[in-house]
C-alpha atoms as a PDB file:
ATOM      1  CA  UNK A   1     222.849 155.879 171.309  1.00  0.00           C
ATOM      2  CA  UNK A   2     222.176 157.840 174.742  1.00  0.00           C
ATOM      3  CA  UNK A   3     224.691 156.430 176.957  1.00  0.00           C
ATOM      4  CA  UNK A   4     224.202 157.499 180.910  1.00  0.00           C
ATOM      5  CA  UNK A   5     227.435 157.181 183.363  1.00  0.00           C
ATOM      6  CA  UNK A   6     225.214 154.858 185.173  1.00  0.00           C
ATOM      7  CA  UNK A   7     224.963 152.601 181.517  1.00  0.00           C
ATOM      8  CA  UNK A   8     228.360 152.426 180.879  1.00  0.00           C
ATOM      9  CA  UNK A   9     229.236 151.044 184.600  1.00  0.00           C
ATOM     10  CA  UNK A  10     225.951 148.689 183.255  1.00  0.00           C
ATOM     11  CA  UNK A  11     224.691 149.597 186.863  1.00  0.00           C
ATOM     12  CA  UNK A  12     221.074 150.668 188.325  1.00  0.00           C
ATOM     13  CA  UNK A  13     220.706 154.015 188.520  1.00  0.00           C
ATOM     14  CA  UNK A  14     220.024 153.114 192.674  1.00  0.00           C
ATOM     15  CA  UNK A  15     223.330 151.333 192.937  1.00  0.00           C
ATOM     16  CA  UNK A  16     225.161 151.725 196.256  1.00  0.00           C
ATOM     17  CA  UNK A  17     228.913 153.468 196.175  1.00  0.00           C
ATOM     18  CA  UNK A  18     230.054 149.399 197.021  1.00  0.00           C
ATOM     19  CA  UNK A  19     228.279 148.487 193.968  1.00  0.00           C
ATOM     20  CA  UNK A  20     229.691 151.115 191.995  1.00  0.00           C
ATOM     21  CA  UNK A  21     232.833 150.362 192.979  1.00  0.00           C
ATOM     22  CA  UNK A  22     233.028 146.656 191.903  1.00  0.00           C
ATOM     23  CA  UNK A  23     231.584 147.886 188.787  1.00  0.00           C
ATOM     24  CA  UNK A  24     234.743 149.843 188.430  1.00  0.00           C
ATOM     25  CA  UNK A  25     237.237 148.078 189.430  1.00  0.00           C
ATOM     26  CA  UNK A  26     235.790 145.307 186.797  1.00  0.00           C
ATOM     27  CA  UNK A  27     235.522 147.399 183.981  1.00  0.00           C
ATOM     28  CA  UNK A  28     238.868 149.061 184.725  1.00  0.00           C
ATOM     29  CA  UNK A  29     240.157 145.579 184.342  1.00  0.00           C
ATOM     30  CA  UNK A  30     238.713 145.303 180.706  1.00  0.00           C
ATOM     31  CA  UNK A  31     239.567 148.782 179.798  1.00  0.00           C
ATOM     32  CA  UNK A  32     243.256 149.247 180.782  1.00  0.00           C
ATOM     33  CA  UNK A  33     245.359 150.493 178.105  1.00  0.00           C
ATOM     34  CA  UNK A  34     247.519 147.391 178.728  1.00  0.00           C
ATOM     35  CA  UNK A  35     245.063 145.174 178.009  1.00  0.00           C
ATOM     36  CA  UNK A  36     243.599 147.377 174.839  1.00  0.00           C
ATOM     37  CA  UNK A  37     245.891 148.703 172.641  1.00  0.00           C
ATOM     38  CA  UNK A  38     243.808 150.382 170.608  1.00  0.00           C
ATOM     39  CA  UNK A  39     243.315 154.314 170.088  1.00  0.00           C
ATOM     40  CA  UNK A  40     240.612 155.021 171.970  1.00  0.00           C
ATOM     41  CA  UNK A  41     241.942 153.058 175.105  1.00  0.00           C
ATOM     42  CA  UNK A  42     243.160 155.915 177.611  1.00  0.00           C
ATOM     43  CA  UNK A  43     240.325 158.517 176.504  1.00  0.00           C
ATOM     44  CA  UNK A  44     237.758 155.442 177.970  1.00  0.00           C
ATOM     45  CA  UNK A  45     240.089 154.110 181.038  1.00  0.00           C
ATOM     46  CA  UNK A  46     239.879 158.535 181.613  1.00  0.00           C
ATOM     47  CA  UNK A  47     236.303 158.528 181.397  1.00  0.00           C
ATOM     48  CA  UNK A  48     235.843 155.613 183.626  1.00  0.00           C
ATOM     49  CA  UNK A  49     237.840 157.126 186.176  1.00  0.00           C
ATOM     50  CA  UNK A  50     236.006 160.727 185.977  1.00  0.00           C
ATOM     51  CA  UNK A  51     232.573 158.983 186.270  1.00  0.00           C
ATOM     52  CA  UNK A  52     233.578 156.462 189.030  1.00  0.00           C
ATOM     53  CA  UNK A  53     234.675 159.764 190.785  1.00  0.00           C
ATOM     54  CA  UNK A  54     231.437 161.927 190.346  1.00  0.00           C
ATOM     55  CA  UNK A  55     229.145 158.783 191.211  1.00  0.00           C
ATOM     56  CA  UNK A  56     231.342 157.991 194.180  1.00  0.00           C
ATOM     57  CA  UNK A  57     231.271 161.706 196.205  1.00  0.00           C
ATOM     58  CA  UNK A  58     227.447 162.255 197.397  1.00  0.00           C
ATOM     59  CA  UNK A  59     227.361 165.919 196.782  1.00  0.00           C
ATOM     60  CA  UNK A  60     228.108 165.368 192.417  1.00  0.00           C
ATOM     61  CA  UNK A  61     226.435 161.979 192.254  1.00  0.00           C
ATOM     62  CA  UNK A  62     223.152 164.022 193.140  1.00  0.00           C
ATOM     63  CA  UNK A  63     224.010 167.025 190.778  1.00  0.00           C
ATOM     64  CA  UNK A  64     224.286 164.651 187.994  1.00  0.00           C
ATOM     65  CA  UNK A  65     220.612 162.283 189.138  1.00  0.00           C
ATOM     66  CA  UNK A  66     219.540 166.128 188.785  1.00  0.00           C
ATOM     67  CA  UNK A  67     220.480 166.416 185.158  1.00  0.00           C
ATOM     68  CA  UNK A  68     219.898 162.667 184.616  1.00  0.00           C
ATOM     69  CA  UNK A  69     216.383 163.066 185.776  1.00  0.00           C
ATOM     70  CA  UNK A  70     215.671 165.857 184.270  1.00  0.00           C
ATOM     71  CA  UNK A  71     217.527 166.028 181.250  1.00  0.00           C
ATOM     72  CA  UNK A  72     220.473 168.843 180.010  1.00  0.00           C
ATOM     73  CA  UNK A  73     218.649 172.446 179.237  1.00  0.00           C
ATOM     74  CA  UNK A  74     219.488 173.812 175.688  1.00  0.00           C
ATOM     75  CA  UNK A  75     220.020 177.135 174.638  1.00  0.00           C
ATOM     76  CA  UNK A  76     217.089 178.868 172.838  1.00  0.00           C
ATOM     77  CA  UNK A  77     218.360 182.192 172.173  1.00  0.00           C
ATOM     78  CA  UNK A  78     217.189 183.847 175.527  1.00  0.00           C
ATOM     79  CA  UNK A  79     218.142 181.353 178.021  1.00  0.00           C
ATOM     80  CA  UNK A  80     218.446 177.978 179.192  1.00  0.00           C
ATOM     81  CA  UNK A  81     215.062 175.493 178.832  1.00  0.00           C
ATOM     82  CA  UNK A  82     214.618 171.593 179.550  1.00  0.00           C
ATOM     83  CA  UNK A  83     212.691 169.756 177.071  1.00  0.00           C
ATOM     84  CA  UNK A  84     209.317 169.106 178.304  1.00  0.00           C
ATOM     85  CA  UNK A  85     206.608 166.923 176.626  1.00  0.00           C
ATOM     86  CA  UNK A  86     203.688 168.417 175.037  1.00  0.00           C
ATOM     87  CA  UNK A  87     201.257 166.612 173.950  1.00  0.00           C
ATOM     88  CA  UNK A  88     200.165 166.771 170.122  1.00  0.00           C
ATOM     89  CA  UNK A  89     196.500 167.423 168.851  1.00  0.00           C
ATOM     90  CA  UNK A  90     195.590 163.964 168.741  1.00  0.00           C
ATOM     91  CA  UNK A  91     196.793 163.959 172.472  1.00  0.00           C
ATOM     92  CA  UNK A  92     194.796 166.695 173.333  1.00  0.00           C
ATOM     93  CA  UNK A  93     191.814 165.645 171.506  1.00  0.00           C
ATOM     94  CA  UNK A  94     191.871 162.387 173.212  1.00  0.00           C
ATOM     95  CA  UNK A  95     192.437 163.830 176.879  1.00  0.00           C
ATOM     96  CA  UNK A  96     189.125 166.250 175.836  1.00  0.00           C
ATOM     97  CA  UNK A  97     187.362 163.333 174.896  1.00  0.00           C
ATOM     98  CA  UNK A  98     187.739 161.317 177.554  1.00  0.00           C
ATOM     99  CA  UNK A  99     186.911 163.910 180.074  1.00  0.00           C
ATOM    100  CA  UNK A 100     184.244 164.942 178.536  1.00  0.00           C
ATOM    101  CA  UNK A 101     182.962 161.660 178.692  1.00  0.00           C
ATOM    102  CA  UNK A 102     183.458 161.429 182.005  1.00  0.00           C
ATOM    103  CA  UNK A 103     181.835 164.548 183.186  1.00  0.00           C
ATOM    104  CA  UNK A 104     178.382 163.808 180.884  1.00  0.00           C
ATOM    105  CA  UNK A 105     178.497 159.745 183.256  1.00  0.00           C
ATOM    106  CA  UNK A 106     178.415 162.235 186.031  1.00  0.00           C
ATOM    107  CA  UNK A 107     175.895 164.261 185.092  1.00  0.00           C
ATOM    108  CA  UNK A 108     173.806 161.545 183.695  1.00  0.00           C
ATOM    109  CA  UNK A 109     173.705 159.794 187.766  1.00  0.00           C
ATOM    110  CA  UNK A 110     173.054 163.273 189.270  1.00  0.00           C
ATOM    111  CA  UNK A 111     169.998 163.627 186.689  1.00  0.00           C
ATOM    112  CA  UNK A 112     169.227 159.848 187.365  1.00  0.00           C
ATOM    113  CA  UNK A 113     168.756 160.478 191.163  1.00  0.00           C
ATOM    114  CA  UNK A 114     167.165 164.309 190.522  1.00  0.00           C
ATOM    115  CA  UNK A 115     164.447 162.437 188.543  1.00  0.00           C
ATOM    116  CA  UNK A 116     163.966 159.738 190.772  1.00  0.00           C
ATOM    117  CA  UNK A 117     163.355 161.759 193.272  1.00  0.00           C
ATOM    118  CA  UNK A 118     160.806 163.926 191.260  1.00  0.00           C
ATOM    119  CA  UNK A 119     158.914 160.948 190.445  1.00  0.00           C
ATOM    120  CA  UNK A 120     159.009 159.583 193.954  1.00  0.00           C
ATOM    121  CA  UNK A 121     157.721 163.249 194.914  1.00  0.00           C
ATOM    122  CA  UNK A 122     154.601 163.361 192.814  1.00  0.00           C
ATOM    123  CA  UNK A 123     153.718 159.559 193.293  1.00  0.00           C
ATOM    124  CA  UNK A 124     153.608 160.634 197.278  1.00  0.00           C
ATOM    125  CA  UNK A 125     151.436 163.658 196.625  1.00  0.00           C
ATOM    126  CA  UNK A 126     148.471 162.052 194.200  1.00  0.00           C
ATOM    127  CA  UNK A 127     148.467 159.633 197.013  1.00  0.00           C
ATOM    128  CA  UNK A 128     148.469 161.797 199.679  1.00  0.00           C
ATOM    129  CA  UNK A 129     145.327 163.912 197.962  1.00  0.00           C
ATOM    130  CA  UNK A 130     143.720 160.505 196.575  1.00  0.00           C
ATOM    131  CA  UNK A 131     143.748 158.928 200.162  1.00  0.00           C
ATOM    132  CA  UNK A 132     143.891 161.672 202.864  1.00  0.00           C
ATOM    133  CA  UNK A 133     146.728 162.576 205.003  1.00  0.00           C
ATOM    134  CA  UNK A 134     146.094 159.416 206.849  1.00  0.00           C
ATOM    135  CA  UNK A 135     147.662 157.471 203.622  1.00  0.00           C
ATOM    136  CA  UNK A 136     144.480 155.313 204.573  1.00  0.00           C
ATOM    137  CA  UNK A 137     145.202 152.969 200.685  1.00  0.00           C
ATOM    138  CA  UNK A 138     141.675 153.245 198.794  1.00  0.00           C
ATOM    139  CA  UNK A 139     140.818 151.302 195.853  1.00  0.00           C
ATOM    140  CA  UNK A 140     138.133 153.801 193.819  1.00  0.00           C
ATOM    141  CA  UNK A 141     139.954 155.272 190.948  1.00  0.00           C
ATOM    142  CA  UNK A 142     140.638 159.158 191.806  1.00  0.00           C
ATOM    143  CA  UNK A 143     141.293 161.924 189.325  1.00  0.00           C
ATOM    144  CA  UNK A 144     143.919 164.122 191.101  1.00  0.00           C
ATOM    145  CA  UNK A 145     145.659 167.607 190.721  1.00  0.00           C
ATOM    146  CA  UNK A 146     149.508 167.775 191.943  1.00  0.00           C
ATOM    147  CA  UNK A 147     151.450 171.429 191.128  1.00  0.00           C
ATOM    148  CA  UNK A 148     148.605 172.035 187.812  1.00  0.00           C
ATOM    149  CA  UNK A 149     149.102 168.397 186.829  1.00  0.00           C
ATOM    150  CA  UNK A 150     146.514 165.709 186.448  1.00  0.00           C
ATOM    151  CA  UNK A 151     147.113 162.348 188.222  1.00  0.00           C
ATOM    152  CA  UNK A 152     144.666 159.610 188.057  1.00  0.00           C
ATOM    153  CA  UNK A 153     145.145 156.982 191.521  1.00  0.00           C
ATOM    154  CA  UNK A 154     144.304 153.729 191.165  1.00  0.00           C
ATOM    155  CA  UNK A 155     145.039 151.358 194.080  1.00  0.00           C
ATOM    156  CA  UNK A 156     148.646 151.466 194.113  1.00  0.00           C
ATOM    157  CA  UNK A 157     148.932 152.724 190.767  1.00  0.00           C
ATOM    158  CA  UNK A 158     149.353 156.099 190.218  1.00  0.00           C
ATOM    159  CA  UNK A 159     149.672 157.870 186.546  1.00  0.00           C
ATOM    160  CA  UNK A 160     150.090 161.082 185.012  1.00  0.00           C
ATOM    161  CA  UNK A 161     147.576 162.093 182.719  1.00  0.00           C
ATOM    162  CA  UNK A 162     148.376 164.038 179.209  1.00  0.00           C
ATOM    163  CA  UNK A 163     146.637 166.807 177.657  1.00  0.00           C
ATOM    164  CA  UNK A 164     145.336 164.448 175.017  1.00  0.00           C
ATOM    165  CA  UNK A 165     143.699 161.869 177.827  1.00  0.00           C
ATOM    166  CA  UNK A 166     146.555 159.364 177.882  1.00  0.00           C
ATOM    167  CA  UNK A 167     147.488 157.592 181.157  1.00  0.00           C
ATOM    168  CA  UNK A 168     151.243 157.111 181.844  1.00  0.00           C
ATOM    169  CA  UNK A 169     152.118 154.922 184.537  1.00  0.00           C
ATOM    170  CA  UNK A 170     154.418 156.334 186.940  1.00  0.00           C
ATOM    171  CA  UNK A 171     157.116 154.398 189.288  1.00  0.00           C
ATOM    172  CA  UNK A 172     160.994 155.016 190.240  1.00  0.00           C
ATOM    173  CA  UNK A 173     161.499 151.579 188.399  1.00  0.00           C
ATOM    174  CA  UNK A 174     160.714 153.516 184.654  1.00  0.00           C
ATOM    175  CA  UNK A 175     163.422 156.060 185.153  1.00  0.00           C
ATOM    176  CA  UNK A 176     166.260 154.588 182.902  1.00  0.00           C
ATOM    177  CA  UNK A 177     169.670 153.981 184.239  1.00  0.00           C
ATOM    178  CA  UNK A 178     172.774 156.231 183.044  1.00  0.00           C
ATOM    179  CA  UNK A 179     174.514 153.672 180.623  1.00  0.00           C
ATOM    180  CA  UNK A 180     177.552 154.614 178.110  1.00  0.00           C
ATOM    181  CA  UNK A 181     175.394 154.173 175.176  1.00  0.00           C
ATOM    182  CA  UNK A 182     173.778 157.346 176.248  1.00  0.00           C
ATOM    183  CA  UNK A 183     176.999 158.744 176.364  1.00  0.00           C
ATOM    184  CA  UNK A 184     177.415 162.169 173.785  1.00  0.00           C
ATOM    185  CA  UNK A 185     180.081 160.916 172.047  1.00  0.00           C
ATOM    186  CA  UNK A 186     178.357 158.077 171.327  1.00  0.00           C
ATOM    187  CA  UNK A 187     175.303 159.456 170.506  1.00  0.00           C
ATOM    188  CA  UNK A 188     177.373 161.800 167.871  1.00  0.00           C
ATOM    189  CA  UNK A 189     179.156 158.464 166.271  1.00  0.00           C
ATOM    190  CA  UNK A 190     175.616 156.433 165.931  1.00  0.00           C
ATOM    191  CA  UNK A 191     173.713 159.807 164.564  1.00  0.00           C
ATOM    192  CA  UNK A 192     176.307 159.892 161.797  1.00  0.00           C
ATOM    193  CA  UNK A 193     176.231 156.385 161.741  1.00  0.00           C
ATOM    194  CA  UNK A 194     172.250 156.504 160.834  1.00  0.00           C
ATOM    195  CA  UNK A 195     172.412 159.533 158.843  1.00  0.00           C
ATOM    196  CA  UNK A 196     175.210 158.020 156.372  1.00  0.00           C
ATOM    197  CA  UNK A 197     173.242 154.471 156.550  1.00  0.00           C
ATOM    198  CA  UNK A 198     170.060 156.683 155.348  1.00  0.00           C
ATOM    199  CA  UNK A 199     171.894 158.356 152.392  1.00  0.00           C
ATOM    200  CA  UNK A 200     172.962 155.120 151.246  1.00  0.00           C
ATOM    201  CA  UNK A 201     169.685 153.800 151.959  1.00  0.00           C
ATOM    202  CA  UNK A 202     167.740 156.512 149.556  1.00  0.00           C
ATOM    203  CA  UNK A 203     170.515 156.397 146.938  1.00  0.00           C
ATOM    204  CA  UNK A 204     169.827 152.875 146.418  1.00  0.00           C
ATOM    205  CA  UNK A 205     165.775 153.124 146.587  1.00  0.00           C
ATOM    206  CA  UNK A 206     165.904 155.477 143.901  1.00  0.00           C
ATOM    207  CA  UNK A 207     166.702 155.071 140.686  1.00  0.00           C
ATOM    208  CA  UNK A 208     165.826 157.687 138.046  1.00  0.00           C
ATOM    209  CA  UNK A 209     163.058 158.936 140.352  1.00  0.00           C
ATOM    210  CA  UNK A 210     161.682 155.460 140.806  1.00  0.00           C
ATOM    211  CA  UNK A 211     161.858 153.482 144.258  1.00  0.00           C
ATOM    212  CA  UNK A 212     162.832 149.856 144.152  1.00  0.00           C
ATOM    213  CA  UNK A 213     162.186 147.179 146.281  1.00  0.00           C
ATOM    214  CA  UNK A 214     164.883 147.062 149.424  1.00  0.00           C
ATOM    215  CA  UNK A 215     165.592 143.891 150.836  1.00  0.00           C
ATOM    216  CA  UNK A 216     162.740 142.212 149.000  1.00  0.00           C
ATOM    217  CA  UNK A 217     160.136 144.051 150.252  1.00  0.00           C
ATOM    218  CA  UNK A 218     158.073 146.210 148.469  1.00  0.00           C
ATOM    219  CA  UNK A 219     158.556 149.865 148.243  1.00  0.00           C
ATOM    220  CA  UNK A 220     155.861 152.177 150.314  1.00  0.00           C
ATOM    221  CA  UNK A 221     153.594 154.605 147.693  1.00  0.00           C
ATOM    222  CA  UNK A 222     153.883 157.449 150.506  1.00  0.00           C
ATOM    223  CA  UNK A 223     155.402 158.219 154.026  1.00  0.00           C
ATOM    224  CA  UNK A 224     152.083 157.459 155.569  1.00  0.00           C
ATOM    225  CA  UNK A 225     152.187 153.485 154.763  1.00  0.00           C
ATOM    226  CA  UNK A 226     155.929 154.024 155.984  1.00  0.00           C
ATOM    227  CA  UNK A 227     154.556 155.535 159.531  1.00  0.00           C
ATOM    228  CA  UNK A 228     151.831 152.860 159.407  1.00  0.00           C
ATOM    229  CA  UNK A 229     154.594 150.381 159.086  1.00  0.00           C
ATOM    230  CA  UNK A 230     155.945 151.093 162.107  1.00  0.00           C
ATOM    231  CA  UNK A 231     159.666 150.671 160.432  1.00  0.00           C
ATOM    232  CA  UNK A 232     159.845 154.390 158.731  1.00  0.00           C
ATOM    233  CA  UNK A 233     161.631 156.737 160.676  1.00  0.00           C
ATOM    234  CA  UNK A 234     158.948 159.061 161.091  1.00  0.00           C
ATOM    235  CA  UNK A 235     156.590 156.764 162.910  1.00  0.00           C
ATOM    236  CA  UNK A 236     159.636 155.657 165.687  1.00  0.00           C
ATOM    237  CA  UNK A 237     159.852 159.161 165.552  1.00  0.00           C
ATOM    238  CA  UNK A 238     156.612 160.264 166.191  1.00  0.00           C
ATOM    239  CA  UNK A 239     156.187 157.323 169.185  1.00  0.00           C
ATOM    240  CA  UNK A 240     159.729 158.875 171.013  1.00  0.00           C
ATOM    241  CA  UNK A 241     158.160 162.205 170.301  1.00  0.00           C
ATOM    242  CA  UNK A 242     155.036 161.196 172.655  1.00  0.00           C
ATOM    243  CA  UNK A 243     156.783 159.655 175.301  1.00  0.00           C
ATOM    244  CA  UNK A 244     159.466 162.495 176.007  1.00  0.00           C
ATOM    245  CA  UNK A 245     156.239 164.893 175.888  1.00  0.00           C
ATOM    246  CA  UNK A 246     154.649 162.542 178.772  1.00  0.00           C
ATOM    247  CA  UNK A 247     157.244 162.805 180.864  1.00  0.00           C
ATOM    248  CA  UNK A 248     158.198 166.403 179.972  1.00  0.00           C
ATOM    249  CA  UNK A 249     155.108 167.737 181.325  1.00  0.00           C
ATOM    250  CA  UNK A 250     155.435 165.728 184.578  1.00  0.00           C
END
């Protein structure tokens, strides 16, 4: 059991010298060798005495909070080193994570407002070409060019337009807020998530190179009826796949 001098007087470790002194002079009371016979008596009454007297005088009483704070340094063969706490790999790992983390929420905002900004930037310029510098607001639909890209104004509306003749509508309201969702590790835990779900998924479909019906539902002849679907991976796929392109090429 670690025992401190400041523990055996059962005082704070921010005692006053008064309080230190009652605590004495009422454990020196319990701890006289006249009062305890036993063997151990005088070496305890001694040792009360010696640490009343260090924690009494300034100049020792802050030698030992020096030790007591910082612990006693042990030999290790070259010299004289307090224990210090290092963290473990799980520690570390943790600390790593979490920073991380942290840095990616940053860097998510900063992307956020970099983007917003873009948008806001582009929506100004189609306008400023569809209507004249005089921002005079015209309703006739206008096909636009803005830094090689193709904007089509309508009114208020203004929309980029893709290589293959799609219109995407454009506003600082569609650019998606940071959220921890997004987050890597997160994204890391639900791909593995998916990809472990989809193993288990095709191990039960097929059976002896036959698919089975899955939750009741019949089993698609090709990938094709799966894209049709809308539920096969490949057609959410394929959808994602055309938006980030939109708004890549903005």
């Amino acid at each position: 059991e670690d025992v401190t001098f400041y523990s055996f007087l059962n005082v704070e470790s921010s005692a006053t010298e008064k309080e230190i002194a009652r605590a004495y002079r009422k454990l020196s009371l319990a701890l006289h060798p006249d009062k305890n016979p036993d063997a151990n008596s005088k070496e305890r009454f001694a040792l009360l005495g010696s640490i009343a007297s260090i924690l009494r005088n300034q100049e020792s009483r802050e030698r030992y909070n020096f030790f007591y704070k910082n612990g006693v340094p042990k030999w290790r063969g070259t010299g004289w080193y307090y224990k210090r706490y290092r963290p473990g790999l799980t520690g570390v790992l943790i600390g790593l994570f979490v920073l991380c983390s942290f840095l990616h929420y940053v860097v998510m905002w900063i992307n956020f407002y970099q983007e917003k900004k873009r948008m806001r930037f582009f929506i100004q310029e189609a306008r400023e070409i569809a209507w004249g510098k005089r921002m005079k607001k015209q309703n006739a639909r206008k096909r636009v060019n803005v830094n090689d890209k193709q904007f089509i104004v309508d009114g208020d509306n203004v929309a980029f337009l893709t290589d293959e003749g799609e219109e995407f509508l454009l506003g600082e309201d569609k650019v998606a807020k940071p959220c921890f969702r997004d987050l890597f590790p997160v994204l890391i835990c639900k791909t593995t998530l998916e990809k472990i779900l989809t193993l288990l998924r095709l191990k039960s479909k097929s059976i002896n190179g036959m698919e089975i019906p899955i939750d009741g539902k019949e089993p698609f002849s090709s990938d094709d009826e799966r894209s049709e679907a809308g539920d096969h991976p490949k057609g959410k796929a394929r959808r994602r796949k055309l938006d980030r392109k939109a708004k890549s090429n903005i």
